[in-house]
Every structure is written in structure tokens, then in C-alpha cells.
Protein backbone atom coordinates (compact mmCIF):
# COMPACT_ATOMS: atom_id res chain seq x y z
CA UNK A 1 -25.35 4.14 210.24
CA UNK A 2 -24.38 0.74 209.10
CA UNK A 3 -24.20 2.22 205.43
CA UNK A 4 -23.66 -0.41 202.58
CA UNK A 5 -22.09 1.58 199.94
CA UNK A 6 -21.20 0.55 196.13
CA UNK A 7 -19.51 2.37 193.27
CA UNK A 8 -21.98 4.60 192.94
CA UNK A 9 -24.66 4.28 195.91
CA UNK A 10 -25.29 4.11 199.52
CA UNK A 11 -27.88 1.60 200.32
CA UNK A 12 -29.06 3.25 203.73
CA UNK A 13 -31.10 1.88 206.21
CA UNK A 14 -34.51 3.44 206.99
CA UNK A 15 -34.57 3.21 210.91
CA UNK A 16 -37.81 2.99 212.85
CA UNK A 17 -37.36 7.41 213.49
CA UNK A 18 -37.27 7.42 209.49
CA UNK A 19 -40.11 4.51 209.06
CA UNK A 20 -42.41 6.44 211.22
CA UNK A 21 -41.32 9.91 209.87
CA UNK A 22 -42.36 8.70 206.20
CA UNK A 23 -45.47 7.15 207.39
CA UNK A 24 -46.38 10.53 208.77
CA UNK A 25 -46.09 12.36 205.48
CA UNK A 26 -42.81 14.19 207.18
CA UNK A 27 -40.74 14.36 204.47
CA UNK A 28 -38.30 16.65 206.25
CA UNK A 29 -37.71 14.99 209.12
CA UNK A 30 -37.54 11.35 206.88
CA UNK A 31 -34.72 13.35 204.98
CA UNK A 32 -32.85 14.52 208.05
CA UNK A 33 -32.56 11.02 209.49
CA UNK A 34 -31.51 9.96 205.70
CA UNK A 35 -29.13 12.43 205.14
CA UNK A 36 -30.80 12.87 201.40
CA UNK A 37 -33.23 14.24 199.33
CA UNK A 38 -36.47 11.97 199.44
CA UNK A 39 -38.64 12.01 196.28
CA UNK A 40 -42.51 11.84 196.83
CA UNK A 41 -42.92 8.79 195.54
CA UNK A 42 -41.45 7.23 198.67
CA UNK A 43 -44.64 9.02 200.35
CA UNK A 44 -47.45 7.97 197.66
CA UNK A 45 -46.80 4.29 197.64
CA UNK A 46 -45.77 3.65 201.45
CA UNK A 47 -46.48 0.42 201.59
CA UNK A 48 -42.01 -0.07 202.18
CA UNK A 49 -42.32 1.41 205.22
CA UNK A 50 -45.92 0.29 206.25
CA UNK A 51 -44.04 -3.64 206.00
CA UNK A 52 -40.77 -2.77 207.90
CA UNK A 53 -42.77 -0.77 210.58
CA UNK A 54 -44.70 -4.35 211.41
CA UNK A 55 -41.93 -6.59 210.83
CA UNK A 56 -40.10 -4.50 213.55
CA UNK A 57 -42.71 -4.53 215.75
CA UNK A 58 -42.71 -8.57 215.42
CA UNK A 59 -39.27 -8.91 215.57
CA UNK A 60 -36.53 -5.97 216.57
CA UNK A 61 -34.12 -8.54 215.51
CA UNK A 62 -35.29 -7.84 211.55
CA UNK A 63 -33.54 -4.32 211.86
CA UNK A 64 -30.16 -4.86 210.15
CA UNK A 65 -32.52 -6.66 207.04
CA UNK A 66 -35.03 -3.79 207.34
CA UNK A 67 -35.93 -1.16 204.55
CA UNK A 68 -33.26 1.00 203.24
CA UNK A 69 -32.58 3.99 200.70
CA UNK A 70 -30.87 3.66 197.68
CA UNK A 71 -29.13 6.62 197.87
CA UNK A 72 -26.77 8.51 195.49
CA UNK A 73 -23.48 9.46 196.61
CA UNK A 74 -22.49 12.38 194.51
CA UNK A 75 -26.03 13.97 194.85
CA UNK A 76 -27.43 12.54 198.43
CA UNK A 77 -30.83 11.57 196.05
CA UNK A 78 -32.76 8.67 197.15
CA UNK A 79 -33.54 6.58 193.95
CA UNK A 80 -35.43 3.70 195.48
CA UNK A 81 -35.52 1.49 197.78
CA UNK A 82 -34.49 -2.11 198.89
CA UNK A 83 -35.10 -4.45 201.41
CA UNK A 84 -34.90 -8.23 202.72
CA UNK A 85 -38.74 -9.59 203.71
CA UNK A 86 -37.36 -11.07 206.69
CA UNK A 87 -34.64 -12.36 208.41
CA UNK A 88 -32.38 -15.13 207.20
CA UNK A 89 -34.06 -18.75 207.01
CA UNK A 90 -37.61 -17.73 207.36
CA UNK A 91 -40.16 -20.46 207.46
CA UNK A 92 -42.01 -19.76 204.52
CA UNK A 93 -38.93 -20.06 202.45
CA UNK A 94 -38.01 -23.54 203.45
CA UNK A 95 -39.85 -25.23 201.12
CA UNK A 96 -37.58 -23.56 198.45
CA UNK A 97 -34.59 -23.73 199.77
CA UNK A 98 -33.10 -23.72 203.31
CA UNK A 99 -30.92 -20.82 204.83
CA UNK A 100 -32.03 -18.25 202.48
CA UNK A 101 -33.42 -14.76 202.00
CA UNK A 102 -35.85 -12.79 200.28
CA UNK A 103 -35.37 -9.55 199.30
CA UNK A 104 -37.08 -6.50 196.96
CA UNK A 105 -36.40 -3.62 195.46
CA UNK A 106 -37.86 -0.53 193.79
CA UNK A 107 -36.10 2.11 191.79
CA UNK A 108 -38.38 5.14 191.47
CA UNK A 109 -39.37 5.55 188.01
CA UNK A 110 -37.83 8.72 186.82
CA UNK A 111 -34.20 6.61 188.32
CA UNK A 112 -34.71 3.45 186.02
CA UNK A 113 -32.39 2.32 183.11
CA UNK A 114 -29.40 3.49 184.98
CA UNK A 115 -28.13 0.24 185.95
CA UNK A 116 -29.03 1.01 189.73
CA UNK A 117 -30.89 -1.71 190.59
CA UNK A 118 -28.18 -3.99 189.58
CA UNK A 119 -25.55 -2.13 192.11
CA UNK A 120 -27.94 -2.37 194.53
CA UNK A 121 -28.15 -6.06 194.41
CA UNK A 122 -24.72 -6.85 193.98
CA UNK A 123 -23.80 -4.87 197.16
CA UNK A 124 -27.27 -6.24 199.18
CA UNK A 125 -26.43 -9.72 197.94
CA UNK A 126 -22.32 -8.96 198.75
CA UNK A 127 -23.24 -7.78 202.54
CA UNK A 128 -25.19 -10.73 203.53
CA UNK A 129 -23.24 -12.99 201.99
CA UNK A 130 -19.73 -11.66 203.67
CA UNK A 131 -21.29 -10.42 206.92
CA UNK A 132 -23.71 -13.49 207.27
CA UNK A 133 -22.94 -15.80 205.45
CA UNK A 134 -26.21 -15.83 203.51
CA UNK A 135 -25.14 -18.32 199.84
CA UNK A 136 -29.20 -18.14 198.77
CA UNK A 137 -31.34 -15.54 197.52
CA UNK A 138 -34.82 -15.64 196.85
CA UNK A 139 -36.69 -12.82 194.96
CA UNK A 140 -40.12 -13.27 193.25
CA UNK A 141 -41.08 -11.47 189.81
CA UNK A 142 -44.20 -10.90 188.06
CA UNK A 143 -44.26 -13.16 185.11
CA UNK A 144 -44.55 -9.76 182.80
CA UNK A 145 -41.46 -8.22 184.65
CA UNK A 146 -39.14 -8.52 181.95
CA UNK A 147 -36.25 -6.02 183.00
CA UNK A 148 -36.66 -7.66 186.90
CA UNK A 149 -36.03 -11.33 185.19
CA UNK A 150 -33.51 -10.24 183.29
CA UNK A 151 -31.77 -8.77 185.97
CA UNK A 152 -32.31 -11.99 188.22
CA UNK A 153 -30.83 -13.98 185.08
CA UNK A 154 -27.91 -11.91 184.78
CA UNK A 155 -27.11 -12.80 188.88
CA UNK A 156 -27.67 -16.54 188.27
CA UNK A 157 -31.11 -16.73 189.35
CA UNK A 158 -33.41 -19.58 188.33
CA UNK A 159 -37.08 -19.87 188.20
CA UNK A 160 -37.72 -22.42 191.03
CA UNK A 161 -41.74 -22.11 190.97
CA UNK A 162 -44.55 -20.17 191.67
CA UNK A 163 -46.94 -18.49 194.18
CA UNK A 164 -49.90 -16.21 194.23
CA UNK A 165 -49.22 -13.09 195.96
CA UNK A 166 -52.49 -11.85 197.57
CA UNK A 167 -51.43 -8.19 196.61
CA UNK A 168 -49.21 -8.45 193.51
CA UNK A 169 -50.91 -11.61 192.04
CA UNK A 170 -49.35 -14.43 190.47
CA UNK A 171 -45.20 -14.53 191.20
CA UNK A 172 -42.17 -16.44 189.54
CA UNK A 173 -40.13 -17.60 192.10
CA UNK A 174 -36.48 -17.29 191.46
CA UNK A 175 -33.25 -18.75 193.73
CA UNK A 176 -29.59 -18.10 193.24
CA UNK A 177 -28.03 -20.70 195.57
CA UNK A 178 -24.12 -19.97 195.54
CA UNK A 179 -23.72 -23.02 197.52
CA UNK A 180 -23.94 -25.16 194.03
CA UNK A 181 -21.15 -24.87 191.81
CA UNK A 182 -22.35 -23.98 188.21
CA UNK A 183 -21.77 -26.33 185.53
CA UNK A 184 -19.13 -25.24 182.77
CA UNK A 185 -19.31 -25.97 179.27
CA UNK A 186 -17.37 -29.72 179.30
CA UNK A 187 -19.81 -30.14 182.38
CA UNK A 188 -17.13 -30.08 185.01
CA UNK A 189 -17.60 -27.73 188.17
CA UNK A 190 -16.34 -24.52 188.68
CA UNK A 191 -16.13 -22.78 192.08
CA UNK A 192 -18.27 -19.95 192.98
């Protein structure tokens, strides 16, 4: 299933069966190509799968960085959901930084202040970097996000910029490059 699993979670991919299964309002079948209890507000606010269904059509290559459940193990729950916005080194990401990756998240509310969306991250970030070699992340934030930036903070991120989103509005734009050796205290380097 090409599961990438953490401590606690399984960060499942939602393949185009499941996409167009939750599109249709078929929360059965969606949970039978999961493997897990799907929450309705996966099926109120769609808009997940509405993005990975058209990035798929544009490019079948996007699948491995396609939509996935965040899934509990012990219970088989799906608690949100992640995903990268394309495939690595995207055009529109070069003017921040070069060979990188975008990617979102959501952790359905009734989920939240579990520490889930930063096990989710540390295993998303963990899998591209060891299985392709991705070193920098790119995630924007609304600027009254507070527990999203700092979350971002705690991984290293910095605020790089800005954008205007022509859904969400006005974005921070934040990049952890792991290819840049943090400075230490006595401003030598330390590795990464």
C-alpha cells in the first residue's frame, strides 16, 4: 500500500479508487480501500481529494506525493489528512528555493492537541527525505495560524516570504532547507 507508518500512525495513501469514492459521498467504499474508519469531515470539506483527483489527472507521476490518511494504528481512525502539492522541484517553488516540496496537512478538529500533526510531519518529511532525497520543505501558514507556525518553528522552518493564496488569502511562506548546516551558539556549523 506503500504505508508510511510512525510511532503512532499510518500515513496512508488515498488512491485514485479512494479519491473518487470520497468525492462520491461513498464513505463505505472510501473506508474499504482505507482500511479505516473515515470521519465525515473528510466528506464536508473535499476539497483534499477534489486537488489530488486533478493533479493525477495532470500528472500520474504525482501518485506516490498524492493525498493520504492519517490513520491511527491501534484504532484504524482516520484523523486527518496530509499531502505534498506536487511533485518534487515544482516550478512555482523555484523562486524559493530549488529541489523542494510543498506539502499540507489537516488534522480533523475533534483529533487536534494530540501531537499528531507533528508525527505526521516528521515521518512525511523522513520518507522523502530517505526515499528521495528531498533536503527542502516548503509549507505556507496563515499569518493567524499560531499552533501551524509553531509547529513549523519547532522543525526548523523559517519564514522566507509571502504570497496571496486566491482561496486561503494572504500566506507566510516557510522553508526548512536541511542542506544548510545550522549555526551553533559560538557560530561554528553543525551537521544536519
Amino acid at each position: 500500500m506503500d504505508d508510511i507508518e510512525t510511532t503512532r500512525l499510518i500515513l496512508r495513501r488515498l488512491g485514485p479508487d479512494a479519491i473518487q469514492a470520497g468525492l462520491s459521498g461513498d464513505l463505505g467504499t472510501l473506508e474499504g480501500h482505507l482500511g479505516a474508519s473515515v470521519p465525515v469531515d473528510l466528506l464536508q470539506d473535499p476539497a483534499v481529494l477534489r486537488y489530488a483527483q486533478e493533479q493525477l489527472v495532470a500528472d500520474a507521476d504525482y501518485l506516490p506525493w498524492s493525498a493520504r490518511a492519517i490513520v491511527l494504528k491501534d484504532s484504524m481512525q482516520m484523523v486527518g489528512h496530509v499531502r505534498f502539492h506536487s511533485r518534487p522541484n515544482p516550478d512555482y517553488l523555484r523562486p524559493y528555493a530549488s529541489n523542494a516540496v510543498e506539502f499540507g496537512y489537516v488534522v480533523f478538529a475533534a483529533y487536534r492537541r494530540r501531537r499528531y500533526a507533528e508525527e505526521t510531519l516528521a515521518g512525511l518529511m523522513q520518507w522523502a527525505r530517505e526515499g528521495h532525497g528531498v533536503r527542502r520543505f516548503i509549507v505556507t501558514i496563515a499569518p493567524d495560524n499560531l499552533p501551524s507556525r509553531n509547529l513549523a518553528a519547532k522543525f526548523g522552518f523559517r519564514k522566507i516570504g509571502e504570497h496571496v493564496d486566491a482561496i486561503d488569502g494572504v500566506e507566510d511562506v516557510y522553508l526548512r532547507d536541511a542542506t544548510v548546516r545550522p549555526r551553533t551558539a559560538a557560530g561554528s556549523r553543525r551537521s544536519s
